[in-house]
Protein backbone atom coordinates (compact mmCIF):
# COMPACT_ATOMS: atom_id res chain seq x y z
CA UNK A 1 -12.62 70.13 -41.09
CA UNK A 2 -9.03 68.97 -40.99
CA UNK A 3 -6.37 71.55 -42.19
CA UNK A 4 -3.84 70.53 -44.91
CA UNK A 5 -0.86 69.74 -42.18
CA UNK A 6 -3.81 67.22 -40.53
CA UNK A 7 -3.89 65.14 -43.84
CA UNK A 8 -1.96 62.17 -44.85
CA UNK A 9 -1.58 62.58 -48.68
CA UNK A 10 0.88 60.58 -49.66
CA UNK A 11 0.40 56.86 -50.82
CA UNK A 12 3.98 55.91 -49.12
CA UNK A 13 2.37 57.57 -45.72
CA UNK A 14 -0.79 55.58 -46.35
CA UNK A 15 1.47 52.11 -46.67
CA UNK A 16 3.50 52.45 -43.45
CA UNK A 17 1.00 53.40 -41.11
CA UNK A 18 -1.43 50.20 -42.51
CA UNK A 19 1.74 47.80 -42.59
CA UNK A 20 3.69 49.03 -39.54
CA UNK A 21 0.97 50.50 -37.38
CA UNK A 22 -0.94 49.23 -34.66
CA UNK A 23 -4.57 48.26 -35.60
CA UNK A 24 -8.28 48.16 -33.88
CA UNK A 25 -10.98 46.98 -35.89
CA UNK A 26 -14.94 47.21 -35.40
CA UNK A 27 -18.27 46.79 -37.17
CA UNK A 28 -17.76 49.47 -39.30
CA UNK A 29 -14.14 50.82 -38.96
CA UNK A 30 -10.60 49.74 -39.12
CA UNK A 31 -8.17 52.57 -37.28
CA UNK A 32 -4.27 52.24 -37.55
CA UNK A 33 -2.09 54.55 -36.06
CA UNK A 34 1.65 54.44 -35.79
CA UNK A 35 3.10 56.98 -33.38
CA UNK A 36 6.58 58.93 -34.04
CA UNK A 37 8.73 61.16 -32.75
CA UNK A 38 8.34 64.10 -35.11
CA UNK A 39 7.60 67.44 -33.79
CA UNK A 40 4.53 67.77 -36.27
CA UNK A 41 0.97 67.96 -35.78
CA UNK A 42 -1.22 64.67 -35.97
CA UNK A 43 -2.42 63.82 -39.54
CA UNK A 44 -4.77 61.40 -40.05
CA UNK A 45 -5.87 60.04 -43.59
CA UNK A 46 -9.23 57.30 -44.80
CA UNK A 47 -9.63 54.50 -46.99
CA UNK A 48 -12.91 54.11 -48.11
CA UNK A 49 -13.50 51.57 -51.08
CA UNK A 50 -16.26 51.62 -53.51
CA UNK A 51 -17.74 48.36 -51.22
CA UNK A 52 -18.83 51.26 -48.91
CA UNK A 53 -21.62 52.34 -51.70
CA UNK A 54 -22.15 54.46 -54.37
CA UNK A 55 -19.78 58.36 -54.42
CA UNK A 56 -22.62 60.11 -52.89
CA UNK A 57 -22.39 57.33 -49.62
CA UNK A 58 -18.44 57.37 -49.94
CA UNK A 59 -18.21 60.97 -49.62
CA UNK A 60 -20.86 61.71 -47.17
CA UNK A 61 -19.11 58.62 -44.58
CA UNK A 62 -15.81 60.16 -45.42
CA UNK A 63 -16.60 63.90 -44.45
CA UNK A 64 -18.64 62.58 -41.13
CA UNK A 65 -14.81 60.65 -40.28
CA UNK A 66 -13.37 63.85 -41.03
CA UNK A 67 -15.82 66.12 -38.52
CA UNK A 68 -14.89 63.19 -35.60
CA UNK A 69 -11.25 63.14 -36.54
CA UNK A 70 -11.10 67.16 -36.15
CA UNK A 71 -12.71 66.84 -32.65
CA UNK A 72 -10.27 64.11 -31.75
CA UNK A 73 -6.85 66.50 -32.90
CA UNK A 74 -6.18 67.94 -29.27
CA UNK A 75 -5.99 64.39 -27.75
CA UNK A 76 -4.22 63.03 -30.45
CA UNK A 77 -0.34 63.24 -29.70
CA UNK A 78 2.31 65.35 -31.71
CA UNK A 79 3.84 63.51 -34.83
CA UNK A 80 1.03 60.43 -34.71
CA UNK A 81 -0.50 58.88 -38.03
CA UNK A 82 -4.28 57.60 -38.25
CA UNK A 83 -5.28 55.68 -41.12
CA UNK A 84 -9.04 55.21 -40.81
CA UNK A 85 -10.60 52.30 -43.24
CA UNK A 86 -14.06 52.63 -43.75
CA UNK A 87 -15.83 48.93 -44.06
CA UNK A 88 -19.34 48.76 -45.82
CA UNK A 89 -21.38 49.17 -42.74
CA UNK A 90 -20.19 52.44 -42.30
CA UNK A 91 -22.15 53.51 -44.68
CA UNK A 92 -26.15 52.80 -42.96
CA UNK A 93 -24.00 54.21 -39.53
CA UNK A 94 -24.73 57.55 -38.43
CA UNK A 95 -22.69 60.19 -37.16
CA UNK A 96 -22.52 59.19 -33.23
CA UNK A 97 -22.20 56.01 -34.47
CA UNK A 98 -18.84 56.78 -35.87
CA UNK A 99 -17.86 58.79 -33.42
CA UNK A 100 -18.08 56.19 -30.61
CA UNK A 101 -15.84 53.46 -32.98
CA UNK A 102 -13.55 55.86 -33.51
CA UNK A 103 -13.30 57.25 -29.91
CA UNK A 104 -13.07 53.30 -28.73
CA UNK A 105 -9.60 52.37 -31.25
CA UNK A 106 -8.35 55.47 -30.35
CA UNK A 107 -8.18 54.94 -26.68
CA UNK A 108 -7.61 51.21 -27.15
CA UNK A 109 -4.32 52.14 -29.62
CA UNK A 110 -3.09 55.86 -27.90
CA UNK A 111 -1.68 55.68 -24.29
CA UNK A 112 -3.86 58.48 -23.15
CA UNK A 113 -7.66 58.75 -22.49
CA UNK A 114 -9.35 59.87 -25.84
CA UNK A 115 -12.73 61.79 -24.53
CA UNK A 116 -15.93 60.17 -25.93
């Protein structure tokens, strides 16, 4: 799972990485990410709204995004933001499934290769 200092928590965090980030959208994901300079570690937060399905669907699509996003924290650079935005397809998709969208923005929006 992702450690506290891999978390956005924050609302302001939330609204600068969707308004001034760069953006990739699929099927069943929307990824944002908005690189800095800091010398932190990569923190990446999700949006998933209640169109997803009921809590059990929300939580169990939001823990999968958490299990790719920890895989994905070595090729992420230092001091970049994800915001991941779950859309209500996500929801039938299964874990590879996420994996792969998430792997695809992330390559697509990060200057380096992002392993699949």
């Amino acid at each position: 799972m992702l450690a506290r200092p891999n978390r956005l928590t924050r609302g302001v965090d939330y609204r600068q990485v969707v308004r001034r980030g760069t953006r990739c959208g699929g099927p069943r994901l929307v990824t944002s990410v908005l690189p800095a300079s800091d010398d932190r570690a990569p923190r990446f937060g999700f949006i998933i709204s209640k169109q997803v399905g009921t809590a059990v669907v929300r939580n169990t699509v939001r823990r999968r995004l958490k299990a790719v996003c920890a895989e994905f924290l070595d090729t992420v650079p230092e001091g970049t933001d994800v915001v991941i935005r779950a859309l209500p397809a996500s929801a039938s998709a299964d874990f590879a499934d996420l994996r792969t969208d998430v792997a695809r923005c992330l390559n697509r929006l990060l200057a380096g290769p992002v392993r699949a």
